[in-house]
Protein backbone atom coordinates (compact mmCIF):
# COMPACT_ATOMS: atom_id res chain seq x y z
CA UNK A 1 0.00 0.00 0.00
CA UNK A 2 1.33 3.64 -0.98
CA UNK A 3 1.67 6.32 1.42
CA UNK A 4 -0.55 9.36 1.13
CA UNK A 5 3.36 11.19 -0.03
CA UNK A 6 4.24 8.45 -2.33
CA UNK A 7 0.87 8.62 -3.53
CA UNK A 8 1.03 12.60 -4.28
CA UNK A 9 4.39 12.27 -5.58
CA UNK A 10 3.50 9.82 -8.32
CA UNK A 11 0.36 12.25 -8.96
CA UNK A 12 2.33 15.05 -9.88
CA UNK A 13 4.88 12.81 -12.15
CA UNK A 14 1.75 11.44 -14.41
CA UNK A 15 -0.03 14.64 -14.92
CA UNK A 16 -3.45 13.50 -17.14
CA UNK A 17 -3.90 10.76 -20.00
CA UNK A 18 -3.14 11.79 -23.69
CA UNK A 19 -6.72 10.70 -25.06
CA UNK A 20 -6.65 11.36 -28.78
CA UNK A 21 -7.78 8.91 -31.92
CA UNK A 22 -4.31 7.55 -32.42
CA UNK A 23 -3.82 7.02 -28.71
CA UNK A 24 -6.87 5.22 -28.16
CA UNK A 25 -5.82 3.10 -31.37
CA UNK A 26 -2.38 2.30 -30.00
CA UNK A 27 -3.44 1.23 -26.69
CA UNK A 28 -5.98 -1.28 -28.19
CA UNK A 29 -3.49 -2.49 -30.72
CA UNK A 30 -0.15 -2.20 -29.11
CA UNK A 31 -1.25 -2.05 -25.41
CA UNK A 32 0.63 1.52 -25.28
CA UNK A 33 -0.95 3.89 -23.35
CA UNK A 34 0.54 8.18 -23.87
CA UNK A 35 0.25 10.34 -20.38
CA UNK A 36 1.14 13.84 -20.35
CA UNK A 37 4.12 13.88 -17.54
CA UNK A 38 6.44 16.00 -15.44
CA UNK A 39 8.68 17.71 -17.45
CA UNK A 40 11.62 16.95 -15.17
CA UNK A 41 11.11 13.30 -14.81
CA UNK A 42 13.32 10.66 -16.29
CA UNK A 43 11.70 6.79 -17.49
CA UNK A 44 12.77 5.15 -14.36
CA UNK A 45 9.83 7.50 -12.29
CA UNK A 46 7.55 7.31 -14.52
CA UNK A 47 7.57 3.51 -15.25
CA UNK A 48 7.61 3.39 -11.43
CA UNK A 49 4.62 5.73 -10.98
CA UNK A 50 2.11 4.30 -13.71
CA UNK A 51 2.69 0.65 -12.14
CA UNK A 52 2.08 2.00 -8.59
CA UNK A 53 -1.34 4.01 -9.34
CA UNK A 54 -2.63 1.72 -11.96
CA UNK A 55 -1.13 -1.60 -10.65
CA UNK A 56 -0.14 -2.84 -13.61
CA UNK A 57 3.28 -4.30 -15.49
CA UNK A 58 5.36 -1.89 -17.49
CA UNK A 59 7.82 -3.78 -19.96
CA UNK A 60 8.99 -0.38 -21.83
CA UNK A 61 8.75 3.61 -21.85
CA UNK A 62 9.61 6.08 -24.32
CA UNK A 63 9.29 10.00 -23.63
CA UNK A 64 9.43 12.76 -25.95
CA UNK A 65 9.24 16.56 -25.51
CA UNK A 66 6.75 18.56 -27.55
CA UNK A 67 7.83 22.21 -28.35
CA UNK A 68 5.05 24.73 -28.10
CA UNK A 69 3.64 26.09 -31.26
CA UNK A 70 3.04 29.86 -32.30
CA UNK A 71 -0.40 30.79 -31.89
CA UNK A 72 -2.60 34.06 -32.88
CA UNK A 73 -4.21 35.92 -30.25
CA UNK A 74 -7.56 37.59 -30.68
CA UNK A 75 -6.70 41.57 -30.05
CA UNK A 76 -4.89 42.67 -33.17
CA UNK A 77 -3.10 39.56 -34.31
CA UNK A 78 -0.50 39.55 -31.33
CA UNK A 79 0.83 36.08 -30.82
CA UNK A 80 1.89 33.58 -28.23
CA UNK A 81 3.31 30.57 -27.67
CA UNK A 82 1.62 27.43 -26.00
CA UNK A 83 2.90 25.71 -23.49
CA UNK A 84 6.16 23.02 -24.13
CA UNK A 85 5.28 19.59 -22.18
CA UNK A 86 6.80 16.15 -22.27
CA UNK A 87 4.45 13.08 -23.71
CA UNK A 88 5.31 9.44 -22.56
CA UNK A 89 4.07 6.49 -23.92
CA UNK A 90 3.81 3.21 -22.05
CA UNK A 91 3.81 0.19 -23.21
CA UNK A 92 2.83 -2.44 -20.78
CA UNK A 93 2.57 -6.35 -20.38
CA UNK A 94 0.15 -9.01 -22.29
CA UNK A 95 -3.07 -8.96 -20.16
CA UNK A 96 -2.77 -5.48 -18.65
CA UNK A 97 -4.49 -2.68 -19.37
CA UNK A 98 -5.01 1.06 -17.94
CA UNK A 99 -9.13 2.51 -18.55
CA UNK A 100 -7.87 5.80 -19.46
CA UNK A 101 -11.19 7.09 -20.70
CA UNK A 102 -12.57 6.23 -17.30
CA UNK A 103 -9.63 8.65 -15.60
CA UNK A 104 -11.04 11.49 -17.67
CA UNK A 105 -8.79 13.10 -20.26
C-alpha cells in the first residue's frame, strides 16, 4: 500500500492521460498507453509511478518533448506561444491494461 506522499508524488509525475484517436488506437493495438508527464522526470519514475497508481506491469517507456507552437491571439493579431510539455508512452505487459477514458482526459 502507498503512502498518502508516495501517492502525491506519483500524482504530480503522471499529470493527465493523452486521449486522442491515435492514442486510443495504440493502446488497443499495441497495449501503449501516452500520459502527459512531469517535465523533469526521467523513465525510471515514470515507469515506477504508472505501475504503482494503476497496478499494472510496465515492460517499456519512451518519452518525448513537444515544443510549443506559435499561436494568434484575438486583439490585433499579437501572438503567443503554447505551453512546451513532455508526452510518454507506455507500453505495458500481455493482459494489462489502464481505462484511461474512465480517468477522464
Amino acid at each position: 500500500m502507498l503512502s498518502s506522499e508516495q501517492l502525491n508524488y506519483y500524482r504530480q509525475i503522471i499529470r493527465r492521460p493523452v486521449v486522442t484517436e491515435k492514442s486510443m488506437r495504440d493502446s488497443e493495438r499495441l497495449r501503449t498507453y501516452t500520459f502527459e508527464v512531469d517535465p523533469s522526470a526521467n523513465k525510471v519514475e515514470i515507469r515506477r509511478a504508472v505501475e504503482a497508481l494503476f497496478g499494472v506491469t510496465v515492460t517499456n517507456v519512451n518519452t518525448m518533448r513537444v515544443s510549443g507552437k506559435a499561436r494568434r491571439r484575438s486583439y490585433r493579431h499579437r501572438t503567443g506561444r503554447t505551453a512546451e510539455r513532455k508526452k510518454a508512452l507506455v507500453t505495458l505487459a500481455p493482459g494489462d491494461s489502464i481505462d484511461v477514458v474512465e480517468m477522464g482526459g
